[in-house]
PDB file of N, CA and C in Angstrom:
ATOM      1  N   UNK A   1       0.836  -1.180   0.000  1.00  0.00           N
ATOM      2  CA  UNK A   1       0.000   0.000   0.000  1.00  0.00           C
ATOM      3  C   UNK A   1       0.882   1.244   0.000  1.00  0.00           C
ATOM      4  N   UNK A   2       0.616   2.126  -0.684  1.00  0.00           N
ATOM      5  CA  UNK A   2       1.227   3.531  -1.072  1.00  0.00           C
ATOM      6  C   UNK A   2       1.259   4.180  -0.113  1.00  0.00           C
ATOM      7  N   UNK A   3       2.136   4.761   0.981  1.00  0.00           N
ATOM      8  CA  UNK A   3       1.837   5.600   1.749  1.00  0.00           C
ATOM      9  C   UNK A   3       1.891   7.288   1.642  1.00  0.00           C
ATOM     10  N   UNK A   4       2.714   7.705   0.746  1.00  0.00           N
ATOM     11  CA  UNK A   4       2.806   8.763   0.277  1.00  0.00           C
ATOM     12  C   UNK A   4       1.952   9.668  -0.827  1.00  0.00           C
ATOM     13  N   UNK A   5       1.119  10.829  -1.041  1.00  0.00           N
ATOM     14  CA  UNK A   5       0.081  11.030  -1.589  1.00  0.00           C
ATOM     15  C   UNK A   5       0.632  10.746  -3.182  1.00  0.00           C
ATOM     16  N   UNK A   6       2.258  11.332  -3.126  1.00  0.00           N
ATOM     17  CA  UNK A   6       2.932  10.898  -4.409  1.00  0.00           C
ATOM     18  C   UNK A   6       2.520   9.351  -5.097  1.00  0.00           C
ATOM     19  N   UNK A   7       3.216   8.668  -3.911  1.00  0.00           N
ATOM     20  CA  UNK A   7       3.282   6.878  -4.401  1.00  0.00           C
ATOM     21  C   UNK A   7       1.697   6.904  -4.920  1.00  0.00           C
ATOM     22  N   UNK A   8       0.403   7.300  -4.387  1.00  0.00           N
ATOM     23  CA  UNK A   8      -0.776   7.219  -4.723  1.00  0.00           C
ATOM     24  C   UNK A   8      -0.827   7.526  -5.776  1.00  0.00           C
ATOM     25  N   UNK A   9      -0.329   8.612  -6.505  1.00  0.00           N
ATOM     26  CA  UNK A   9      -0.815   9.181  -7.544  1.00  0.00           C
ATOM     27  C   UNK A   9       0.315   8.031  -8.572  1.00  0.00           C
ATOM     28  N   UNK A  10       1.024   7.844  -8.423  1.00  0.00           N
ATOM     29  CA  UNK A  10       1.893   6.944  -9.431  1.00  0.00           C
ATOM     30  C   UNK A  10       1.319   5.666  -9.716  1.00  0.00           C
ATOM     31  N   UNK A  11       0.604   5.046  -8.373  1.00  0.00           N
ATOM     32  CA  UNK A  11       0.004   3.614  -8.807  1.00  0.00           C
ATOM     33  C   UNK A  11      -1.199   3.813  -9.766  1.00  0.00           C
ATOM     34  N   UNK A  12      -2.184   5.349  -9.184  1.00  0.00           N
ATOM     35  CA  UNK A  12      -2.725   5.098 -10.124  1.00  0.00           C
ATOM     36  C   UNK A  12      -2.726   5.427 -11.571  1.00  0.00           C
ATOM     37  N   UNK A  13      -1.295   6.393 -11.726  1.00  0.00           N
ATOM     38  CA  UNK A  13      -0.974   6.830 -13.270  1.00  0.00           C
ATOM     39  C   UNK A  13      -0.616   4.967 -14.193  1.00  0.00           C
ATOM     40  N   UNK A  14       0.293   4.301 -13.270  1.00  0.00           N
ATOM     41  CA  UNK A  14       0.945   2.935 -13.214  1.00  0.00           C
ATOM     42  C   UNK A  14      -0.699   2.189 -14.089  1.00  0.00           C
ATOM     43  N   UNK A  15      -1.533   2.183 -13.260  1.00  0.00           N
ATOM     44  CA  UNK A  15      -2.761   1.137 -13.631  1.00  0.00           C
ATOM     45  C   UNK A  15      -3.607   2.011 -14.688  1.00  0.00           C
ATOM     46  N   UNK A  16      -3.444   3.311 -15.204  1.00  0.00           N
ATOM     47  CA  UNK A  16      -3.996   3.468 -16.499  1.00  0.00           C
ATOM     48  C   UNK A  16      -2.901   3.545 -17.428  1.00  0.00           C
ATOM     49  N   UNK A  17      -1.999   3.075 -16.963  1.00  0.00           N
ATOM     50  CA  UNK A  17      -1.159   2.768 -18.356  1.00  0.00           C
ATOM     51  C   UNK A  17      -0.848   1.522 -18.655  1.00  0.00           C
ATOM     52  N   UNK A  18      -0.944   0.796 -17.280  1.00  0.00           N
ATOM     53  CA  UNK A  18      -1.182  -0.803 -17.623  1.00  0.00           C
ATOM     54  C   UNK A  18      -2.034  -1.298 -18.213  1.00  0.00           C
ATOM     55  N   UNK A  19      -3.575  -0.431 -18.523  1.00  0.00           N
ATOM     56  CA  UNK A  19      -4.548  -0.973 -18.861  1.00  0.00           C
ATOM     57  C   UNK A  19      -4.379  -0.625 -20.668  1.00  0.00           C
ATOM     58  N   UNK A  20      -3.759   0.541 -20.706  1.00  0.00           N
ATOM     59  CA  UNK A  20      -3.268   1.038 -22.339  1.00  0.00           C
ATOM     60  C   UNK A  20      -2.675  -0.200 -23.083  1.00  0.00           C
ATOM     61  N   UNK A  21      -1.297  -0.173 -22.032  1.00  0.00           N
ATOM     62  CA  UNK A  21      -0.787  -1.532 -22.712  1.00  0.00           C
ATOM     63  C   UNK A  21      -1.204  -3.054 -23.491  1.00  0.00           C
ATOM     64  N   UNK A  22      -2.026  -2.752 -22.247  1.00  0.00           N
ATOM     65  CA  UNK A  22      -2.586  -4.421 -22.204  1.00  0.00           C
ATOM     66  C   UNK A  22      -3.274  -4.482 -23.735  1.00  0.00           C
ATOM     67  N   UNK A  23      -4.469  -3.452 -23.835  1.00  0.00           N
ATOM     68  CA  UNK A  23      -4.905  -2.998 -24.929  1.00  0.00           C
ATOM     69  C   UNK A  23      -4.296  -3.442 -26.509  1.00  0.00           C
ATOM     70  N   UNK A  24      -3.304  -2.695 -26.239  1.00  0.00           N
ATOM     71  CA  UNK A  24      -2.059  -2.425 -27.355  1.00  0.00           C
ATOM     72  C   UNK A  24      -1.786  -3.636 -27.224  1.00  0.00           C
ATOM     73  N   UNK A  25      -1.541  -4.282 -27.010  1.00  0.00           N
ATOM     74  CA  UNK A  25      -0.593  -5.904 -26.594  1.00  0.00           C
ATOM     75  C   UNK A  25      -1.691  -6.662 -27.431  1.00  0.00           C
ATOM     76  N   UNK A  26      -3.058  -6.775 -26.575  1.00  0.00           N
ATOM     77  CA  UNK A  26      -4.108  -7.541 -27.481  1.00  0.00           C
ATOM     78  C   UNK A  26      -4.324  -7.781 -28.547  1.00  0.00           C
ATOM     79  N   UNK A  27      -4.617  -6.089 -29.054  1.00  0.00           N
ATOM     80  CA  UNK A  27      -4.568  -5.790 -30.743  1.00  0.00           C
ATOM     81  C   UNK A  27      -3.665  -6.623 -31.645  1.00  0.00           C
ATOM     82  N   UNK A  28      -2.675  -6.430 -30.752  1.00  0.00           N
ATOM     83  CA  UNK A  28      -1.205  -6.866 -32.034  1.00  0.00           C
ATOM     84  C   UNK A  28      -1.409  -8.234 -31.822  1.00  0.00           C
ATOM     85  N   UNK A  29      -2.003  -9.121 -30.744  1.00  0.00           N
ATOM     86  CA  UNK A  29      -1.952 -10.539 -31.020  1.00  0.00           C
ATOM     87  C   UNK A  29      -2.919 -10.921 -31.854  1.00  0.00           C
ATOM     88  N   UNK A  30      -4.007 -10.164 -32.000  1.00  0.00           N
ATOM     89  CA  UNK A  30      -5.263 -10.443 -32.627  1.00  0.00           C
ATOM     90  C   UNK A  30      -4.657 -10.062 -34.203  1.00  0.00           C
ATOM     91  N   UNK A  31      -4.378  -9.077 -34.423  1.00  0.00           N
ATOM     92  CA  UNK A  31      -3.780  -8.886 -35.830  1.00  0.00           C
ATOM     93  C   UNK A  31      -2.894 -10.333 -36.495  1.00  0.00           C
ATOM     94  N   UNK A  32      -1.608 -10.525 -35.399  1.00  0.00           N
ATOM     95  CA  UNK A  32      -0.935 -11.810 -35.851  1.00  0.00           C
ATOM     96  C   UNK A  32      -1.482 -12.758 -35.997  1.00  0.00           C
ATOM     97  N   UNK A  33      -2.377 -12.689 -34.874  1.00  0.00           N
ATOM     98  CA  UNK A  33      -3.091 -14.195 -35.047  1.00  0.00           C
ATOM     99  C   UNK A  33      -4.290 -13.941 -36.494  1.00  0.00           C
ATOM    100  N   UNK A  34      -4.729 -13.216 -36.757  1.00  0.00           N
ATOM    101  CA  UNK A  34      -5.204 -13.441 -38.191  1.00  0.00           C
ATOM    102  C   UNK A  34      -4.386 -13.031 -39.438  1.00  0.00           C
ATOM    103  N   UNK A  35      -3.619 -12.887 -39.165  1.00  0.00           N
ATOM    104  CA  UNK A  35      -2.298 -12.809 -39.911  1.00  0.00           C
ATOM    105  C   UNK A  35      -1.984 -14.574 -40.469  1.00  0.00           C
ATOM    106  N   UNK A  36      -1.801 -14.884 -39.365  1.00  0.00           N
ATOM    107  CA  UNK A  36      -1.175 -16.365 -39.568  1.00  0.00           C
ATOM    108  C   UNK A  36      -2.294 -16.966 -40.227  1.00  0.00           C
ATOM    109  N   UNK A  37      -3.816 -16.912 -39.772  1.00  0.00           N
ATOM    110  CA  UNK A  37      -4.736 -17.900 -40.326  1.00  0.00           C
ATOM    111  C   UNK A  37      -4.397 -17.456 -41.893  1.00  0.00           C
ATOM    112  N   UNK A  38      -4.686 -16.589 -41.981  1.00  0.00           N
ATOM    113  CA  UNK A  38      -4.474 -16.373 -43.820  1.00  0.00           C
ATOM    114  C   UNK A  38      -3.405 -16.694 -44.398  1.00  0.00           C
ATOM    115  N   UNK A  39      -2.384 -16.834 -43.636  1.00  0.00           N
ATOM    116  CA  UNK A  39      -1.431 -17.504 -44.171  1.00  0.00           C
ATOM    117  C   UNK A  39      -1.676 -19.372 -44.105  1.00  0.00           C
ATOM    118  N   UNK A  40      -2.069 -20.264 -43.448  1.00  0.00           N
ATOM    119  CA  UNK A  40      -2.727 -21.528 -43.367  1.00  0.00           C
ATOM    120  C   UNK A  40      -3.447 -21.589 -44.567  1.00  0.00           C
ATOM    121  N   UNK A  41      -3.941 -20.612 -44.847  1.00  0.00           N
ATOM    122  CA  UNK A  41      -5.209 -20.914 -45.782  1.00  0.00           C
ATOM    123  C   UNK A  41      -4.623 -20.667 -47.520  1.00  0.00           C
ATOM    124  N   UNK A  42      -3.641 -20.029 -47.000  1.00  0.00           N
ATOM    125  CA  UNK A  42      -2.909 -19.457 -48.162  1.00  0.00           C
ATOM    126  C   UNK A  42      -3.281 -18.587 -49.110  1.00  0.00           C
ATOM    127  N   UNK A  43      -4.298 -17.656 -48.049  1.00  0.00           N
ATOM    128  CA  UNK A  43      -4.652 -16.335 -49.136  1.00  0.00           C
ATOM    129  C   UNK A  43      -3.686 -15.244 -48.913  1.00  0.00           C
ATOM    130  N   UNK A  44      -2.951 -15.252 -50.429  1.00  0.00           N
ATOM    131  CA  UNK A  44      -1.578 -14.301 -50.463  1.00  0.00           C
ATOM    132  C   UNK A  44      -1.925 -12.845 -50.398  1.00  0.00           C
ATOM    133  N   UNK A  45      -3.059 -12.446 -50.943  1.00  0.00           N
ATOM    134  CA  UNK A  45      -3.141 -10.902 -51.099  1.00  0.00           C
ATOM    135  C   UNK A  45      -3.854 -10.402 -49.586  1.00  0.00           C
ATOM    136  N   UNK A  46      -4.733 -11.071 -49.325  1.00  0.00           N
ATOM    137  CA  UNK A  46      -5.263 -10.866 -48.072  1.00  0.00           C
ATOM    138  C   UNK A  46      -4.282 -10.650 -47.008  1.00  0.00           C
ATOM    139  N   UNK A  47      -3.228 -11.758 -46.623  1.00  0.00           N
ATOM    140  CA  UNK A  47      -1.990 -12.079 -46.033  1.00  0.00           C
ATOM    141  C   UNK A  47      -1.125 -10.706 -46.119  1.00  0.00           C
ATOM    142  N   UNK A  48      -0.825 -10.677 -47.411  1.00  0.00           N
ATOM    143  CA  UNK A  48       0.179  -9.268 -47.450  1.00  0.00           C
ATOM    144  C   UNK A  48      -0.416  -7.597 -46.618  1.00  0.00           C
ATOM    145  N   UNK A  49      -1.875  -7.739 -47.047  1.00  0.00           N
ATOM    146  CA  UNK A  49      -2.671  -6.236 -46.205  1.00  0.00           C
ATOM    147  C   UNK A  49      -2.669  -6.638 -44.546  1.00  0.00           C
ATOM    148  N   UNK A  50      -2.469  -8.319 -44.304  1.00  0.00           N
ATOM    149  CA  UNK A  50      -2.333  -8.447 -42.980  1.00  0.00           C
ATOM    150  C   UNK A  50      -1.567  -7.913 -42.449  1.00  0.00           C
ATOM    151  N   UNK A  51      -0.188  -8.262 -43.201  1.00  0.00           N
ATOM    152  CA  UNK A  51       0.758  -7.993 -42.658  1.00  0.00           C
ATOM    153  C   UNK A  51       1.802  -6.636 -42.527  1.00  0.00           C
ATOM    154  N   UNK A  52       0.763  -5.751 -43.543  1.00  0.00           N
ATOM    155  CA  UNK A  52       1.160  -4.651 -43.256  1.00  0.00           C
ATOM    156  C   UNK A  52       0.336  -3.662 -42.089  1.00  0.00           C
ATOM    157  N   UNK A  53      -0.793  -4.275 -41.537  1.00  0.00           N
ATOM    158  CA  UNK A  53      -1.394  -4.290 -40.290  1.00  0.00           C
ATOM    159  C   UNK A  53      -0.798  -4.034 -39.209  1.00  0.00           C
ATOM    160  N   UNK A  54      -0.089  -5.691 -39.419  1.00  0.00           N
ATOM    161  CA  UNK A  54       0.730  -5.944 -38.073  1.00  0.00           C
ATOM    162  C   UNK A  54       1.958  -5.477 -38.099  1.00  0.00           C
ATOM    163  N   UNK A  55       2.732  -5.100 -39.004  1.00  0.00           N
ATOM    164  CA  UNK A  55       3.803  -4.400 -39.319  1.00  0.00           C
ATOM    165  C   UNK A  55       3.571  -2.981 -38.681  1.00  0.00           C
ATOM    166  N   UNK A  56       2.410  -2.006 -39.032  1.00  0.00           N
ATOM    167  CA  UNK A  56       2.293  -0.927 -38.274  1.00  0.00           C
ATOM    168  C   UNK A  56       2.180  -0.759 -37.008  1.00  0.00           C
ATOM    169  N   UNK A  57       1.003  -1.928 -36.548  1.00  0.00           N
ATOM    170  CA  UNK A  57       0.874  -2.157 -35.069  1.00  0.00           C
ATOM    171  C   UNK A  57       2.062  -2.303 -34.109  1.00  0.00           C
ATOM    172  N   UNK A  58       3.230  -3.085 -34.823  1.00  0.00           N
ATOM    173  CA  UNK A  58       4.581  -3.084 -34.220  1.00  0.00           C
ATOM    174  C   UNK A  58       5.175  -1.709 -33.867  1.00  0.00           C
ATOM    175  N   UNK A  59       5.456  -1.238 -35.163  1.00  0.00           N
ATOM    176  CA  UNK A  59       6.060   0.044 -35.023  1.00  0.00           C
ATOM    177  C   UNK A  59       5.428   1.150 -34.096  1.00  0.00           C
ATOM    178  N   UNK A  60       3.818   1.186 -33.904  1.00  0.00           N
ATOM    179  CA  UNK A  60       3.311   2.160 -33.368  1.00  0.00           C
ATOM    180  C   UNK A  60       3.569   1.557 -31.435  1.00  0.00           C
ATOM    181  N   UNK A  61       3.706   0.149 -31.490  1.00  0.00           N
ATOM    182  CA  UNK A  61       3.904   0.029 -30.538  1.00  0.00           C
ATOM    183  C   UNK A  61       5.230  -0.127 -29.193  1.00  0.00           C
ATOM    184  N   UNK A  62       6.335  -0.042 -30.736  1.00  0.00           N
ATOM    185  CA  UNK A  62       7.483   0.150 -30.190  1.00  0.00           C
ATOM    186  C   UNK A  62       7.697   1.916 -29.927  1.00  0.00           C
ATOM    187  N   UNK A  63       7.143   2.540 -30.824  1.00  0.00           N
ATOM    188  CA  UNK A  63       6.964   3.762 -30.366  1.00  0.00           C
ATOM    189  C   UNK A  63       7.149   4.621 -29.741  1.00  0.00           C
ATOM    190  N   UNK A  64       6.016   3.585 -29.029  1.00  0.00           N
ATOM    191  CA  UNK A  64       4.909   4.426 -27.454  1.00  0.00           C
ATOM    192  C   UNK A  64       5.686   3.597 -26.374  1.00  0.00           C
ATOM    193  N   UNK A  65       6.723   2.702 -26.734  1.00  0.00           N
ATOM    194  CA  UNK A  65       7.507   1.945 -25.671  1.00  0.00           C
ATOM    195  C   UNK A  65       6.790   0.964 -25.081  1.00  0.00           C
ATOM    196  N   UNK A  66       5.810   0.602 -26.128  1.00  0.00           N
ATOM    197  CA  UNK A  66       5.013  -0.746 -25.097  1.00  0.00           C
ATOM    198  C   UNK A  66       5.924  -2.484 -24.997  1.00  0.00           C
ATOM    199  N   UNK A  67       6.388  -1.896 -26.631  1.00  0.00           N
ATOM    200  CA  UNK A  67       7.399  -3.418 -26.667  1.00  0.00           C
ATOM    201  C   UNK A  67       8.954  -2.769 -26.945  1.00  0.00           C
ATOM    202  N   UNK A  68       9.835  -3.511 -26.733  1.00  0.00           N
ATOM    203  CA  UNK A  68      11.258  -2.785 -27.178  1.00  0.00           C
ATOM    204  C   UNK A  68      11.577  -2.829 -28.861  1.00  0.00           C
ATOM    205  N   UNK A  69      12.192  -1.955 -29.280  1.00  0.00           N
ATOM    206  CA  UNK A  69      12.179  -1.999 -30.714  1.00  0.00           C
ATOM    207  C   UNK A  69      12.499  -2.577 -31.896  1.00  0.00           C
ATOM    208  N   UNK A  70      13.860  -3.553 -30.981  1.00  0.00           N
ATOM    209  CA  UNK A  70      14.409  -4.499 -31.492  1.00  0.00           C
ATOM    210  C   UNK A  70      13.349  -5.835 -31.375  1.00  0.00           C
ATOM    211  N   UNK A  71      12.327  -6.304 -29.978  1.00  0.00           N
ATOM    212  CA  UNK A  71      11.415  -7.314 -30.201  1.00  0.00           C
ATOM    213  C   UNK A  71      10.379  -6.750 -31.343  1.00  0.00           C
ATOM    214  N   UNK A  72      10.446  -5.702 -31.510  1.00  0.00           N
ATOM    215  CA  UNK A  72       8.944  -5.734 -32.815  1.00  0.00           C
ATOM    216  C   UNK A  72       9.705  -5.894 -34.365  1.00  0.00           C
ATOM    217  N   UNK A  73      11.355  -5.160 -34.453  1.00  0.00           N
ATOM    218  CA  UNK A  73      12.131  -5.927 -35.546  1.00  0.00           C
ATOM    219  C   UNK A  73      11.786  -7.055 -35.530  1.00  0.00           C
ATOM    220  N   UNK A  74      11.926  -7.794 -34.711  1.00  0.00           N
ATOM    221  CA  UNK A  74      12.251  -9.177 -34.934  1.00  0.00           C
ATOM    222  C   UNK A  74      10.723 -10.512 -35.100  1.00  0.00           C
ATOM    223  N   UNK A  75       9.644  -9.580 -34.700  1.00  0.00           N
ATOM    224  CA  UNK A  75       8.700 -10.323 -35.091  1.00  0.00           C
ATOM    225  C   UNK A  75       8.321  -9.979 -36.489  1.00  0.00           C
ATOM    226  N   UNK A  76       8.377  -8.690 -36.754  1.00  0.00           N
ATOM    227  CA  UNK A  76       8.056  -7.832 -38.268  1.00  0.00           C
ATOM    228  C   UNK A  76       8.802  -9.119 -39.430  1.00  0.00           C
ATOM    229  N   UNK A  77      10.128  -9.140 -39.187  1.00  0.00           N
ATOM    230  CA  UNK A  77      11.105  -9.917 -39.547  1.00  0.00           C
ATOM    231  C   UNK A  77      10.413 -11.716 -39.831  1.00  0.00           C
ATOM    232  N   UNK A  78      10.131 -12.815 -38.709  1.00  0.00           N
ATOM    233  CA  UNK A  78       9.605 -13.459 -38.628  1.00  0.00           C
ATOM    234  C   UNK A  78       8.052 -13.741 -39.529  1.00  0.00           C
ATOM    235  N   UNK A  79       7.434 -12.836 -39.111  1.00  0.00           N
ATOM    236  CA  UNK A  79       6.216 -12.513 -39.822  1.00  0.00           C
ATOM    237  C   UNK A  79       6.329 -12.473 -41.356  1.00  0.00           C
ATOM    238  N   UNK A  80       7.410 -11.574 -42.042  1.00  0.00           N
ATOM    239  CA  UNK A  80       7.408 -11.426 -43.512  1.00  0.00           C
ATOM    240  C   UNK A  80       8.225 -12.868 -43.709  1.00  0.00           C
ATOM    241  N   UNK A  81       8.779 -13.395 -43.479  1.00  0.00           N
ATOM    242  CA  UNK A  81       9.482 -14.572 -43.633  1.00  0.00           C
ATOM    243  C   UNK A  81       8.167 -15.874 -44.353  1.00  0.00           C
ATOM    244  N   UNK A  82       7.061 -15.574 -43.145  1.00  0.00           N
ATOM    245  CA  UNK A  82       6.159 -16.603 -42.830  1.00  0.00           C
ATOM    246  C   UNK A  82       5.431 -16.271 -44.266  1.00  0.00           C
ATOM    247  N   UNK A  83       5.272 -14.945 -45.083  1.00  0.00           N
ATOM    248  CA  UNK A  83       4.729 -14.511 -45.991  1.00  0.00           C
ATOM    249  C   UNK A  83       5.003 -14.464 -47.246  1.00  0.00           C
ATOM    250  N   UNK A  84       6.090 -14.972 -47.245  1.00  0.00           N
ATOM    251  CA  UNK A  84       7.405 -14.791 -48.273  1.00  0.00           C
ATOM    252  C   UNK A  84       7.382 -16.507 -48.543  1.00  0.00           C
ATOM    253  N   UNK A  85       6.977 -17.120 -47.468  1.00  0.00           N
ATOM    254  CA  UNK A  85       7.493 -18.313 -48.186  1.00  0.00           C
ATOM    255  C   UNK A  85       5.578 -18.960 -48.877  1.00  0.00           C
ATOM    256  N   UNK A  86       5.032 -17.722 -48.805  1.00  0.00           N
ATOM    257  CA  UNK A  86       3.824 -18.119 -49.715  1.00  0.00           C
ATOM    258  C   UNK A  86       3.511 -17.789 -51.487  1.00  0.00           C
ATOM    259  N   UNK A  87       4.308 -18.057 -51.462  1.00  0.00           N
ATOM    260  CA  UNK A  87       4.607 -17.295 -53.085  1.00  0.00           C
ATOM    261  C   UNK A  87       5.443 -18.595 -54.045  1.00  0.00           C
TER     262      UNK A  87
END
């Protein structure tokens, strides 16, 4: 428990930005994850607008510092790989 009116005000700046995150975090799994189905299914053009989806979602989310910049390289990376070998 916070005893300071400061520490108060930080937990609760802390828990509306945890709740931002979380947000942001969701999105981008929900994007990948229909990212990938279209790739299973092997619809290429659909796949490619996916993945420039989730490609933005990365970047906007390395950004804002929700993920580090080098982990959203490296899924961006992964991801076009997975897209690339549909062709």
């Amino acid at each position: 428990m916070p005893n300071t009116k400061s520490a108060i005000k930080r937990t609760r700046n802390t828990e509306r930005k945890q709740k931002v995150n979380r947000a942001i975090k969701s999105r981008i799994g929900t994007l990948e994850r229909t990212f990938k189905d279209l790739v299973k299914e092997g619809k290429k053009e659909e796949a490619t607008t996916a993945l420039r989806d989730v490609a933005s979602a990365y970047d906007k989310a390395a950004k804002k510092g929700v993920l580090h910049r080098n982990k959203a390289n490296n899924k961006k990376s992964r991801l076009s790989k997975l897209a690339n070998g549909l062709s």
